[in-house]
N, C-alpha and C. Protein backbone atom coordinates (compact mmCIF):
# COMPACT_ATOMS: atom_id res chain seq x y z
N UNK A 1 0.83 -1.22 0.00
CA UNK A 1 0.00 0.00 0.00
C UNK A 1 0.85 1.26 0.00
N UNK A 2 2.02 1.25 0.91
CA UNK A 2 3.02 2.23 0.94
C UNK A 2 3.34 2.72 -0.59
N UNK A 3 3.50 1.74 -1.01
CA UNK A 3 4.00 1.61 -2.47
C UNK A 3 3.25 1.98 -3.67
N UNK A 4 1.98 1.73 -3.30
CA UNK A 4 0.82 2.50 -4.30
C UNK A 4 0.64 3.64 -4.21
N UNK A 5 1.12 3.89 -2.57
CA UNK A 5 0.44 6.18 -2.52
C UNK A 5 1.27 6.34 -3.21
N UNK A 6 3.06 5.53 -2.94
CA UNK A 6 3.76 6.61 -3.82
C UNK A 6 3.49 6.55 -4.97
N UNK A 7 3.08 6.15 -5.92
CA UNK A 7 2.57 5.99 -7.40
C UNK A 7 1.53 6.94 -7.21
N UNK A 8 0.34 6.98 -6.61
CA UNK A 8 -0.64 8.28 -6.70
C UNK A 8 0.43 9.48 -6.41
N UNK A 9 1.10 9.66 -5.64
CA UNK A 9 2.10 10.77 -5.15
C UNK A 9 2.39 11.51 -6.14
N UNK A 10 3.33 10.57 -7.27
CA UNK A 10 3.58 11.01 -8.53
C UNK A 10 2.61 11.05 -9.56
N UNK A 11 1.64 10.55 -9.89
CA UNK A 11 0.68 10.64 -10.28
C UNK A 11 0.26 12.22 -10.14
N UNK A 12 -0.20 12.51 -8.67
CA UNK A 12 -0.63 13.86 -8.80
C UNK A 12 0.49 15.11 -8.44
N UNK A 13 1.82 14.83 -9.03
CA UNK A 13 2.69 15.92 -9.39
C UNK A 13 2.48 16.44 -10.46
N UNK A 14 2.34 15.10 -11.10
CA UNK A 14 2.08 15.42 -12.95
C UNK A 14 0.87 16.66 -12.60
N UNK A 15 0.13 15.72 -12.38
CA UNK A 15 -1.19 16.37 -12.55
C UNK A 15 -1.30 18.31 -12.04
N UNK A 16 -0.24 18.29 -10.46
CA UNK A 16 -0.33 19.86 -10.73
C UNK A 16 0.93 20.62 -11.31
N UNK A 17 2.12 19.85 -11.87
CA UNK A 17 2.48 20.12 -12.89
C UNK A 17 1.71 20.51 -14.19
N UNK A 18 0.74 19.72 -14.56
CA UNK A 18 -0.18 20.46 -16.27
C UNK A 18 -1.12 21.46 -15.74
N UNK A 19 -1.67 21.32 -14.41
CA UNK A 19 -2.82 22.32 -14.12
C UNK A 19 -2.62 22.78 -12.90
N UNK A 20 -1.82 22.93 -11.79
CA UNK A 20 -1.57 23.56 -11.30
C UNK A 20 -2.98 24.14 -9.64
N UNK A 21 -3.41 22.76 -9.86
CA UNK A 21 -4.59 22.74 -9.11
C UNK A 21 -4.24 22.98 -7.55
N UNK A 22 -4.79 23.30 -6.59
CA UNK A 22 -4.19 23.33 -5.50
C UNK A 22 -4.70 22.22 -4.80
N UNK A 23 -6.12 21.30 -5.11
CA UNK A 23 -6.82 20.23 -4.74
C UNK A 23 -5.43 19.13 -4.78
N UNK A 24 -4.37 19.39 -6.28
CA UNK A 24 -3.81 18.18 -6.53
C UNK A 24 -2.75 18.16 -5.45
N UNK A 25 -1.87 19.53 -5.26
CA UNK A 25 -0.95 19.86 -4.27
C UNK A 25 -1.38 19.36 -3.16
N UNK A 26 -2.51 19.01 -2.27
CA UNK A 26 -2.89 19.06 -1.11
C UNK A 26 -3.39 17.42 -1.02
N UNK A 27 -3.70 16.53 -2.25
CA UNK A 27 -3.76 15.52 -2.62
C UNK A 27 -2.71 14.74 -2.07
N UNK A 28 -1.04 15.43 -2.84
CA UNK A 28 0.28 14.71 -2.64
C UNK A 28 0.22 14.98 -1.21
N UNK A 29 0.07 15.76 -0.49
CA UNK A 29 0.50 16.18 0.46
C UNK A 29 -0.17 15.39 1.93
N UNK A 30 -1.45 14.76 1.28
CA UNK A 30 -2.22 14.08 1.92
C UNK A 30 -1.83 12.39 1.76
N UNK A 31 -1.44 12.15 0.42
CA UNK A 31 -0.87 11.01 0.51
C UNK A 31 0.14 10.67 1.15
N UNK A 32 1.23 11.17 1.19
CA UNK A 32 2.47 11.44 2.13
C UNK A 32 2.46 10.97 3.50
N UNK A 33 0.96 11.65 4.05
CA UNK A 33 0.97 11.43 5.33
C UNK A 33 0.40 10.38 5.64
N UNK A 34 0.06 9.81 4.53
CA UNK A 34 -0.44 7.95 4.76
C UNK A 34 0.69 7.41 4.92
N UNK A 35 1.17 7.70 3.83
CA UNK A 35 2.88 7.14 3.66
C UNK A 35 3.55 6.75 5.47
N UNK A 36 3.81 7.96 5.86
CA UNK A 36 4.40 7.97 6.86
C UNK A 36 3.67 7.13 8.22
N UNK A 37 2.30 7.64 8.04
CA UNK A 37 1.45 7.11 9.16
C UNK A 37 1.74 5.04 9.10
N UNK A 38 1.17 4.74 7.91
CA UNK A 38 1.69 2.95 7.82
C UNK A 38 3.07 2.74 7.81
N UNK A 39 4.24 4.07 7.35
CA UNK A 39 5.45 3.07 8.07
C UNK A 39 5.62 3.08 9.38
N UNK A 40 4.94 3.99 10.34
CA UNK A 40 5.36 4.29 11.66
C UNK A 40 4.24 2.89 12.68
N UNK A 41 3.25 2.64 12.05
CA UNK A 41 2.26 1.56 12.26
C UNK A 41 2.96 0.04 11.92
N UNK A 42 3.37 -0.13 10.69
CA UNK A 42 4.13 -0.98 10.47
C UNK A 42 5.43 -1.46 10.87
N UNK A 43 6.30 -0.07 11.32
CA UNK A 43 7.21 -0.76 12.34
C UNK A 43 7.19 -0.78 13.27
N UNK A 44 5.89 -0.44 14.21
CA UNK A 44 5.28 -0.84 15.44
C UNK A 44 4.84 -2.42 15.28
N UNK A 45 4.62 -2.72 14.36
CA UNK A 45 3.86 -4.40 14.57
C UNK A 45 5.50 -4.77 14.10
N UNK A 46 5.86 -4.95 13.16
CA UNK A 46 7.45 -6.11 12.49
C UNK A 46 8.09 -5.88 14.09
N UNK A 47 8.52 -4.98 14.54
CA UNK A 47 9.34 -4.45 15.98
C UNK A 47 9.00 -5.77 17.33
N UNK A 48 7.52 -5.28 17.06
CA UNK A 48 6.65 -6.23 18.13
C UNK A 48 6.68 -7.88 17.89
N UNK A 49 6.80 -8.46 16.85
CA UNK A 49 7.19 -9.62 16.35
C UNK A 49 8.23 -10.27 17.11
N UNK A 50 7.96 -11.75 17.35
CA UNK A 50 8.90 -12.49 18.34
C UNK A 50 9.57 -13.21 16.98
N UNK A 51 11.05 -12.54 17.07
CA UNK A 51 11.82 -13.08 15.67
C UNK A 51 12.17 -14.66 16.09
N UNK A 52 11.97 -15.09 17.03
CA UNK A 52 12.84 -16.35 17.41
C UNK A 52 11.74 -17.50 16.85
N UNK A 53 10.38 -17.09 16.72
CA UNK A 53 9.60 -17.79 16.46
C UNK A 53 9.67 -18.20 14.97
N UNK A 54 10.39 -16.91 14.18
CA UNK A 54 10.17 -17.00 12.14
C UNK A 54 10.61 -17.90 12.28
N UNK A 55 10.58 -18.35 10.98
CA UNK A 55 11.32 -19.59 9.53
C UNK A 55 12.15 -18.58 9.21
N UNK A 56 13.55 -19.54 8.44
CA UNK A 56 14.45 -18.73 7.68
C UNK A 56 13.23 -18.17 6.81
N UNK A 57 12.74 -18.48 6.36
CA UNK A 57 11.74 -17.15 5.03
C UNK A 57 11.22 -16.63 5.08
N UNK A 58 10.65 -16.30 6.59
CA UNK A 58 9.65 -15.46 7.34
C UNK A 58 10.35 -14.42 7.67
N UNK A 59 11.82 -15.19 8.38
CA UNK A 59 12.73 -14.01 9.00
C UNK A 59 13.25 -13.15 7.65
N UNK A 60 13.79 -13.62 6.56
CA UNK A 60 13.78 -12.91 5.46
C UNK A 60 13.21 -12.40 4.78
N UNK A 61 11.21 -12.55 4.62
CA UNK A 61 10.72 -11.70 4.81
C UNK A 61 10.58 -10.29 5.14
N UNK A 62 10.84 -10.65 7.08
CA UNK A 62 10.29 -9.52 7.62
C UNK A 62 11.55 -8.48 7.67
N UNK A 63 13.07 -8.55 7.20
CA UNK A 63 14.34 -7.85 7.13
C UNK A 63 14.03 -7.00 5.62
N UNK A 64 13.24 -7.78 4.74
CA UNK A 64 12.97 -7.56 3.24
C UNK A 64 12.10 -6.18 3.25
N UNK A 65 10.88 -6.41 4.33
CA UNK A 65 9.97 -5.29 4.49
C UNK A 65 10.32 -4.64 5.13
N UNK A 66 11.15 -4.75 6.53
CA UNK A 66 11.48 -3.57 7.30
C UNK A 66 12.41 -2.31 6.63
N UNK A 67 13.34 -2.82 5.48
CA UNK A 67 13.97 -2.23 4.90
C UNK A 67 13.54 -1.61 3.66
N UNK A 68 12.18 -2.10 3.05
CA UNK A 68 11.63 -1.41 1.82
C UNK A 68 10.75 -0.57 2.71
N UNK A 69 10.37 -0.70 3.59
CA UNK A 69 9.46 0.76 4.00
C UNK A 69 10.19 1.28 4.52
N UNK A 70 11.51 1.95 4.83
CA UNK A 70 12.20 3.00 4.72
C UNK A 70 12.39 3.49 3.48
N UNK A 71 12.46 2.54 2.88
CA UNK A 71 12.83 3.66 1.60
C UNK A 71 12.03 4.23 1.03
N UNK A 72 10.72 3.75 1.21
CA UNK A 72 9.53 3.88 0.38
C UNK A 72 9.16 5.15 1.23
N UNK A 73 9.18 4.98 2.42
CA UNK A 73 8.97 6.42 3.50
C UNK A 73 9.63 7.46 2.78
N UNK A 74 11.36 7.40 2.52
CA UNK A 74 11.72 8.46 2.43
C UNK A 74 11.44 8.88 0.22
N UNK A 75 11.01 7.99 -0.24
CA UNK A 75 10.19 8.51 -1.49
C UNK A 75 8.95 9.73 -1.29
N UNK A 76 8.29 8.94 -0.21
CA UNK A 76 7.44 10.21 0.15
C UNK A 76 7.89 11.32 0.64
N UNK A 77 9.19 11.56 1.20
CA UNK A 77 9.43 12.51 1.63
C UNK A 77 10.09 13.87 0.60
N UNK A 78 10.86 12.44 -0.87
CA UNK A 78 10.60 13.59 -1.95
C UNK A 78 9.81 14.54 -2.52
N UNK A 79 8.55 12.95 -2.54
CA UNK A 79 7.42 13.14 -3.18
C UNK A 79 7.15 15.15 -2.57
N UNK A 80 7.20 15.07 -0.82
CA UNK A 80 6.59 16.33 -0.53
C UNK A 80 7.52 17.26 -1.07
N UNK A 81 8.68 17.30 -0.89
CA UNK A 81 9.83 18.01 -1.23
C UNK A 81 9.59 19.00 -2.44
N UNK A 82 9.19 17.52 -3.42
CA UNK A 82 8.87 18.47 -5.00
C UNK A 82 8.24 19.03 -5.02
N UNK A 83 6.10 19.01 -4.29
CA UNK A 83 4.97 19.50 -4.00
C UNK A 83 5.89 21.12 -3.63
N UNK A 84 6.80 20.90 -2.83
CA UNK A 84 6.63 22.12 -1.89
C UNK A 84 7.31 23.08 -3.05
N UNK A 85 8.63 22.68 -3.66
CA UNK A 85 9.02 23.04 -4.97
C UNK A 85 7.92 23.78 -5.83
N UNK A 86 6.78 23.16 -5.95
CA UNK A 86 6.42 23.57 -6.93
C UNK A 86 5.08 24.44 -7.06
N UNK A 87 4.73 24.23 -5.56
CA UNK A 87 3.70 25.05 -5.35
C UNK A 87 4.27 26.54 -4.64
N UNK A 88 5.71 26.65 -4.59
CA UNK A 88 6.03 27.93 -3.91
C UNK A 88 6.12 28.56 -5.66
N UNK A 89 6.47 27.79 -6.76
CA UNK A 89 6.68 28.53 -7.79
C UNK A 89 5.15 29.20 -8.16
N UNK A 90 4.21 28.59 -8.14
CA UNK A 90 2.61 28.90 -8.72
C UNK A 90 2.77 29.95 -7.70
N UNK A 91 2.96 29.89 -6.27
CA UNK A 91 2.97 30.87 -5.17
C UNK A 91 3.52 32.29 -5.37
N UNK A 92 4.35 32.34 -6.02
CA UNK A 92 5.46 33.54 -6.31
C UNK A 92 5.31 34.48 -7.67
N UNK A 93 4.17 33.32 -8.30
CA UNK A 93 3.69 33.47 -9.85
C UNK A 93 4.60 33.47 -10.90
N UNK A 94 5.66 32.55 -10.72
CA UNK A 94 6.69 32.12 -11.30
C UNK A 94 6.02 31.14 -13.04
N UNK A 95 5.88 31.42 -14.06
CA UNK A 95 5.24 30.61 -14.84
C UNK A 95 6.53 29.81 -15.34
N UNK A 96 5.85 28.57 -15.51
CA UNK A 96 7.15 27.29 -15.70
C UNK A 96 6.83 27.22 -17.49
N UNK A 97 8.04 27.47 -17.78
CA UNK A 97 8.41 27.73 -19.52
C UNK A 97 8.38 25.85 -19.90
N UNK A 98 8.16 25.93 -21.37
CA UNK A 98 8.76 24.48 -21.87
C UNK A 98 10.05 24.39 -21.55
N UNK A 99 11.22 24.65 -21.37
CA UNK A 99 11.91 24.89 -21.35
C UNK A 99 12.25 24.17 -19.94
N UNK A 100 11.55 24.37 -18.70
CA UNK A 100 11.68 24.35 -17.82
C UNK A 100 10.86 23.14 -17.52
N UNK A 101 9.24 23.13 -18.05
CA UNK A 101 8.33 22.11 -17.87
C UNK A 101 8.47 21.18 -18.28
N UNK A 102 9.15 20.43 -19.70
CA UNK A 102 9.13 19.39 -20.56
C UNK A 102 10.32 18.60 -19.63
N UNK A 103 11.19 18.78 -19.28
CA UNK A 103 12.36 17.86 -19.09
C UNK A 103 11.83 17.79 -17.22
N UNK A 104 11.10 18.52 -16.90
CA UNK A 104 10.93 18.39 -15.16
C UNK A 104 9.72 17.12 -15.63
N UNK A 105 8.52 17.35 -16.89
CA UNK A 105 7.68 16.09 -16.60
C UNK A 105 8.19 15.05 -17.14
N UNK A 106 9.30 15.16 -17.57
CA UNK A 106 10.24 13.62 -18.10
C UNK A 106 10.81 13.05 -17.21
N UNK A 107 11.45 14.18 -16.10
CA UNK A 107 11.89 13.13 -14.72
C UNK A 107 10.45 12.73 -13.89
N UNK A 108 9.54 13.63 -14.23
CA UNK A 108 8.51 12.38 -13.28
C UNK A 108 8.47 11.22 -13.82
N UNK A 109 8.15 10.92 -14.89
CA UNK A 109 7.18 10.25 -15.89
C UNK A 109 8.86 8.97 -16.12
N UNK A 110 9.27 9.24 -15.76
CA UNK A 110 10.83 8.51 -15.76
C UNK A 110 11.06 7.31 -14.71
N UNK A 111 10.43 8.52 -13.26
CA UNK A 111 10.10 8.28 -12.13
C UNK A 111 8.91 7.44 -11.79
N UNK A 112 8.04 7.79 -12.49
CA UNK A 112 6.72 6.91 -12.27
C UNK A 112 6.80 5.63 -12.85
N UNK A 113 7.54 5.70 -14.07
CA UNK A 113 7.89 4.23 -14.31
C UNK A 113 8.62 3.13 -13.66
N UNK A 114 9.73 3.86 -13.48
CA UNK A 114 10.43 3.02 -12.04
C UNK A 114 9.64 2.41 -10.97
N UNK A 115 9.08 3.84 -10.30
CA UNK A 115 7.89 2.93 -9.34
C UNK A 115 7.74 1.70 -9.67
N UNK A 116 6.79 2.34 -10.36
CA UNK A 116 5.44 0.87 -11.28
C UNK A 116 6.78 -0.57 -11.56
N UNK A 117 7.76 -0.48 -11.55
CA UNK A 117 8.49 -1.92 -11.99
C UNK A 117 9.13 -2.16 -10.62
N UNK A 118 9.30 -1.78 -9.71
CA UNK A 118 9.84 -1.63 -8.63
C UNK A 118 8.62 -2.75 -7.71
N UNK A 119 7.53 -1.81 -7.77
CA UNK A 119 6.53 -2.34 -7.17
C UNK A 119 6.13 -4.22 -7.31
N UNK A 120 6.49 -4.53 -8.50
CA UNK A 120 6.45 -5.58 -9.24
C UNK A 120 7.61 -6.40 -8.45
N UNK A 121 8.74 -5.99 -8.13
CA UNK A 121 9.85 -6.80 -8.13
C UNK A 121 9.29 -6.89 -6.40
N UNK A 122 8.84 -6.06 -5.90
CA UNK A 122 8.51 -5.85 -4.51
C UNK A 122 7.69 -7.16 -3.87
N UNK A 123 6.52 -6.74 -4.66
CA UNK A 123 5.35 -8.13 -4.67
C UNK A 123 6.13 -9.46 -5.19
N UNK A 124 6.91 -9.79 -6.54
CA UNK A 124 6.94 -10.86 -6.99
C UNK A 124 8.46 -11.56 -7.11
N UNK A 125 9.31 -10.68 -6.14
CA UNK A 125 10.20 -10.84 -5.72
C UNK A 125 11.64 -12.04 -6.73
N UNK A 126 11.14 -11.79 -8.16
CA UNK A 126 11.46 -11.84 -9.34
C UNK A 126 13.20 -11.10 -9.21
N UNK A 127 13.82 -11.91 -9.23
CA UNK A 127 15.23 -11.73 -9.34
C UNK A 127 15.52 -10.91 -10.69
N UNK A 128 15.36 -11.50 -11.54
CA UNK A 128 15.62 -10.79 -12.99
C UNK A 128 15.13 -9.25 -13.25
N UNK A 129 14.00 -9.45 -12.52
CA UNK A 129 13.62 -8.09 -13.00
C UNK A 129 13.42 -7.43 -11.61
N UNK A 130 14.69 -7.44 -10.81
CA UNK A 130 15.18 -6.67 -9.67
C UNK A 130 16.00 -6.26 -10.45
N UNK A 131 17.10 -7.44 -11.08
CA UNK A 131 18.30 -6.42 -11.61
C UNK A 131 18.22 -5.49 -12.96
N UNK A 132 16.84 -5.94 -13.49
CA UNK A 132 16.40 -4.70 -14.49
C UNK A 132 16.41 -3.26 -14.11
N UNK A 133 15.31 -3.63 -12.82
CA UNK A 133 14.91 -2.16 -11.87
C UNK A 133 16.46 -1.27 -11.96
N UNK A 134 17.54 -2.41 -10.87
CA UNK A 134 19.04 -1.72 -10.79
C UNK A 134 19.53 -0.98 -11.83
N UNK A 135 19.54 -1.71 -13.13
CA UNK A 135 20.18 -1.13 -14.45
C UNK A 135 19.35 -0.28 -14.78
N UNK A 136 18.50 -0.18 -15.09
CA UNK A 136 17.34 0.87 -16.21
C UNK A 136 17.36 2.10 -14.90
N UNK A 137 17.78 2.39 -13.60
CA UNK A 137 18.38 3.47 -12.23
C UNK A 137 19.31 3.82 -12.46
N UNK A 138 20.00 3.11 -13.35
CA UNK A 138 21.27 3.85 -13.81
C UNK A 138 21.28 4.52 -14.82
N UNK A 139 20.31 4.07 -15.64
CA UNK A 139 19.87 4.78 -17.09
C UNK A 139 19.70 6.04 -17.10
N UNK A 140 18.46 6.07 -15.85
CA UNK A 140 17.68 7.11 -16.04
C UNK A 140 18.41 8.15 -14.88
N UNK A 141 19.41 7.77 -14.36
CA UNK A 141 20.38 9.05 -13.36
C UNK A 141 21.17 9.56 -14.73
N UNK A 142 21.34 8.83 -15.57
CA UNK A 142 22.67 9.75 -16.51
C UNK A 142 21.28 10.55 -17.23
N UNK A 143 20.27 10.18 -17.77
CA UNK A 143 19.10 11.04 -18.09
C UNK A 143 19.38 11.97 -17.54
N UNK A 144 19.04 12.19 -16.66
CA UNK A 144 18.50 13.18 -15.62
C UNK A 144 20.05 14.46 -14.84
N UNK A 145 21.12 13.54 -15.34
CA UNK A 145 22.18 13.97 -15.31
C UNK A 145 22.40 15.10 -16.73
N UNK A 146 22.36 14.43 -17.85
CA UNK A 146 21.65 14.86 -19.22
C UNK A 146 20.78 16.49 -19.06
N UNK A 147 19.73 16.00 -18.56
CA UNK A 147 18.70 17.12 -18.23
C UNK A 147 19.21 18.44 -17.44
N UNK A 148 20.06 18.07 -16.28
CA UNK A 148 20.75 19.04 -15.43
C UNK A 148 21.25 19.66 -16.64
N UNK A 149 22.15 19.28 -17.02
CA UNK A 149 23.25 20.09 -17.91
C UNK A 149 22.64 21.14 -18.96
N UNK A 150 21.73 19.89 -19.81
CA UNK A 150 20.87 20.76 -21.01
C UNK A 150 20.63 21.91 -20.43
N UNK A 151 19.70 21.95 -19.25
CA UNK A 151 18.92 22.99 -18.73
C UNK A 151 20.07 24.30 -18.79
N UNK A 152 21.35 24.52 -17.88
CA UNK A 152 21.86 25.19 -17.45
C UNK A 152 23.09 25.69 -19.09
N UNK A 153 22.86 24.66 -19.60
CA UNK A 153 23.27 25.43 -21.17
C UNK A 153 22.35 26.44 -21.78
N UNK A 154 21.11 25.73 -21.82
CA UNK A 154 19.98 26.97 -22.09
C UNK A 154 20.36 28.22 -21.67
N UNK A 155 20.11 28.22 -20.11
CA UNK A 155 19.87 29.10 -19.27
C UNK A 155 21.38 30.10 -20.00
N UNK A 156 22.39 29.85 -20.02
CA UNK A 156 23.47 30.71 -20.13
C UNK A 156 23.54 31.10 -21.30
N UNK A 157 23.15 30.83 -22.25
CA UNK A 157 22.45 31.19 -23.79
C UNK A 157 21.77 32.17 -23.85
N UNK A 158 20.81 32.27 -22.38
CA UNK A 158 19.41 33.01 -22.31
C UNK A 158 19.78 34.40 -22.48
N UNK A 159 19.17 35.31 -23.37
CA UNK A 159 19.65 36.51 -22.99
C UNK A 159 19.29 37.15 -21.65
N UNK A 160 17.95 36.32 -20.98
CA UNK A 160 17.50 36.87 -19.79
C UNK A 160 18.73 36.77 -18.91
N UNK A 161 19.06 38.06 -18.18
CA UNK A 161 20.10 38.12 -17.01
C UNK A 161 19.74 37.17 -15.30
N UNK A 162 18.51 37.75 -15.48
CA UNK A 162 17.71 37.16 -14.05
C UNK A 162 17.20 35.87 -14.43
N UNK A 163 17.70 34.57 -13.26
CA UNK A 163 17.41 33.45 -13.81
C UNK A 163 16.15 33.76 -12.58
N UNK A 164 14.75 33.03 -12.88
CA UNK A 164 13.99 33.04 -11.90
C UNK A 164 14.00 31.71 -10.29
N UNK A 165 12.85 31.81 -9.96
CA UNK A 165 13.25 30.93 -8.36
C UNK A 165 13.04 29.43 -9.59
N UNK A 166 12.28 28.96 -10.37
CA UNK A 166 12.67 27.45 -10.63
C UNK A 166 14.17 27.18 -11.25
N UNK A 167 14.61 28.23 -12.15
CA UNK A 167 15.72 28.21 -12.64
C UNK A 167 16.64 27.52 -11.58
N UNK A 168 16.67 28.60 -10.16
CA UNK A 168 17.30 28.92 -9.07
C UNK A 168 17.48 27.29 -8.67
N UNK A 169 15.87 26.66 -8.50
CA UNK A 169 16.08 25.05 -8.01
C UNK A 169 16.13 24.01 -8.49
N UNK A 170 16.23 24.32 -10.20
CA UNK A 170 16.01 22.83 -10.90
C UNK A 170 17.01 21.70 -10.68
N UNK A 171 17.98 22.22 -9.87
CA UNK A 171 18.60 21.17 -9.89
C UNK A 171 18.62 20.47 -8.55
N UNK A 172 17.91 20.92 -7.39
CA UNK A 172 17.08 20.29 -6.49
C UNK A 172 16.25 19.26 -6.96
N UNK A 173 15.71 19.86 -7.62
CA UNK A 173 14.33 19.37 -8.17
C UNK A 173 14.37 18.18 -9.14
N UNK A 174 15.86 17.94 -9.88
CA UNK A 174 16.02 16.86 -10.37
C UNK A 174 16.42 15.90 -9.74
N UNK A 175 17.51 16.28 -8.64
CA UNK A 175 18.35 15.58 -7.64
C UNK A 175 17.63 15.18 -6.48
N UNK A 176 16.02 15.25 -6.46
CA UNK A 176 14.90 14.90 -5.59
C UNK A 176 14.61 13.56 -6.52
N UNK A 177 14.38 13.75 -8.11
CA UNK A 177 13.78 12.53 -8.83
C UNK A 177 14.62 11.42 -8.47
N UNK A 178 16.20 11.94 -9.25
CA UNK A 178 17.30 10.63 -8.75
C UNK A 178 17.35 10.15 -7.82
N UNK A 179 17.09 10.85 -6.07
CA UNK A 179 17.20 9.87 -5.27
C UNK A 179 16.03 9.15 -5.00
N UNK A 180 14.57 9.32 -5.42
CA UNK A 180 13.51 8.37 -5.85
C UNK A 180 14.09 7.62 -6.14
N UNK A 181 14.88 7.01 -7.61
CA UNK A 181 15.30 6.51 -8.23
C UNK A 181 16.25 5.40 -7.81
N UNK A 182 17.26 6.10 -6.77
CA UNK A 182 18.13 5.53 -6.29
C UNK A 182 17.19 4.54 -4.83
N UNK A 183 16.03 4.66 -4.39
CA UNK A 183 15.00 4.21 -3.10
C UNK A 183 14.47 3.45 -3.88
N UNK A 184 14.45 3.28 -5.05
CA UNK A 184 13.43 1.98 -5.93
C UNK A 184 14.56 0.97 -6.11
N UNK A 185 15.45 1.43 -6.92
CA UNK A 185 17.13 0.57 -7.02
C UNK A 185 17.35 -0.33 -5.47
N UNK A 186 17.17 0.74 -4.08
CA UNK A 186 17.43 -0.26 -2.99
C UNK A 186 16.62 -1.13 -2.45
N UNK A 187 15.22 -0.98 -2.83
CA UNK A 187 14.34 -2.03 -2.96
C UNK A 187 14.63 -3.32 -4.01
N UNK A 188 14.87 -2.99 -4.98
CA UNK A 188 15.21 -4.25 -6.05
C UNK A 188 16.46 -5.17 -5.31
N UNK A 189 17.63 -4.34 -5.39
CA UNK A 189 18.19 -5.08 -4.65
C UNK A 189 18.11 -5.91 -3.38
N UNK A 190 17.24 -5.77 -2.77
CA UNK A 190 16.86 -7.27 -1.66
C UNK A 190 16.62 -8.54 -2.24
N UNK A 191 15.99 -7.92 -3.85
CA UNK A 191 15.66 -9.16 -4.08
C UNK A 191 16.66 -10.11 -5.34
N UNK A 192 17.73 -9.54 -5.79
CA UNK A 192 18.57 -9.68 -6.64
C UNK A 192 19.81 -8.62 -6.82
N UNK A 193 20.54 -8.51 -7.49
CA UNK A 193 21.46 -8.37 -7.47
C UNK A 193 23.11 -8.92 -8.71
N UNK A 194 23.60 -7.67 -9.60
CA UNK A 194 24.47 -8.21 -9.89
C UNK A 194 25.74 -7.31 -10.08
N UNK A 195 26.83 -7.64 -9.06
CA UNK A 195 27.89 -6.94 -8.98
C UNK A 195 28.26 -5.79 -10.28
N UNK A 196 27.63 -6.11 -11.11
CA UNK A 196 27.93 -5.32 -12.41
C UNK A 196 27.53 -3.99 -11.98
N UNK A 197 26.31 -4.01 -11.45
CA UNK A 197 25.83 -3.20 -11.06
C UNK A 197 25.48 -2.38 -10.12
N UNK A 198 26.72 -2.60 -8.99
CA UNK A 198 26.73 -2.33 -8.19
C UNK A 198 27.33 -0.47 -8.36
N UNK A 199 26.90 0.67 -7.89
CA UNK A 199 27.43 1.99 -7.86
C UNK A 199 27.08 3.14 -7.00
């Protein structure tokens, strides 16, 4: 379930990314706090668990989950990160250019995919396509690495002197997607793994 808000999470970035709704901002912001509320619930019960009682596969199990809902916690904590990003820009009346908009909804939409295969390796604990998740995290950091750069070539091209406040954070704002990115990657890896890919 942790794992599905964050997919709505990103889901409704997009969403006040194209429209800029404040329902959608307050949406993420509401999911989040599910987020947090079931990991703090959930490691009240795994905590409470008499480990002496598991099976080796129970006990590996419950090391499997205690460690994907941290990470999945701190996805949400991007998730708000970006919200807050992006609703101080609508706030300030900052209008987000193509320029600015096209490559920020490519790291979601980059991001949301990851999820969605992540989630998969989570539930079906599919070795192979853990170490997909790993590789295609590496893909999409040099992307997004890519994107940093493009952007700030633009920008120095620009004849505008004054870069504005998103200018100011895009590279927060990308370096929020990657470590999503890098919290889906440490989920896969519980369940596979190949030194190749280790970074």
């Amino acid at each position: 379930n942790m794992f599905k808000y964050s997919i709505q999470m990103f889901d409704g970035l997009k969403l006040f990314l194209e429209k800029g709704k404040r329902e959608d901002a307050n949406f993420v912001r509401d999911v989040e706090a599910s987020i947090d509320r079931i990991d703090r619930q959930l490691n009240e019960y795994l905590m409470s668990a008499d480990k002496g009682d598991l099976s080796s596969a129970d006990l590996l199990r419950f090391t499997q989950t205690l460690k994907a809902c941290k990470d999945i916690e701190r996805i949400g904590d991007y998730g708000e990160n970006l919200i807050d990003f992006f609703t101080n820009a609508v706030e300030n009346k900052i209008k987000i250019d193509d320029k600015q908009f096209l490559p920020i909804k490519e790291a979601n939409e980059l991001t949301l995919n990851l999820l969605s295969k992540s989630i998969n390796v989570f539930i079906n604990g599919n070795k192979d396509d853990a170490i997909k998740v790993i590789q295609e995290r590496r893909n999409i950091v040099s992307r997004l690495d890519e994107i940093i750069n493009e952007h700030f070539t633009h920008l120095s091209r620009d004849e505008k002197k004054d870069a504005n406040y998103l200018d100011l954070i895009f590279m927060d704002i990308i370096n929020s997607y990657q470590r999503v990115c890098s919290h889906c990657s440490n989920v896969a890896k519980l369940y596979g793994n190949d030194k190749i890919y280790i970074f």
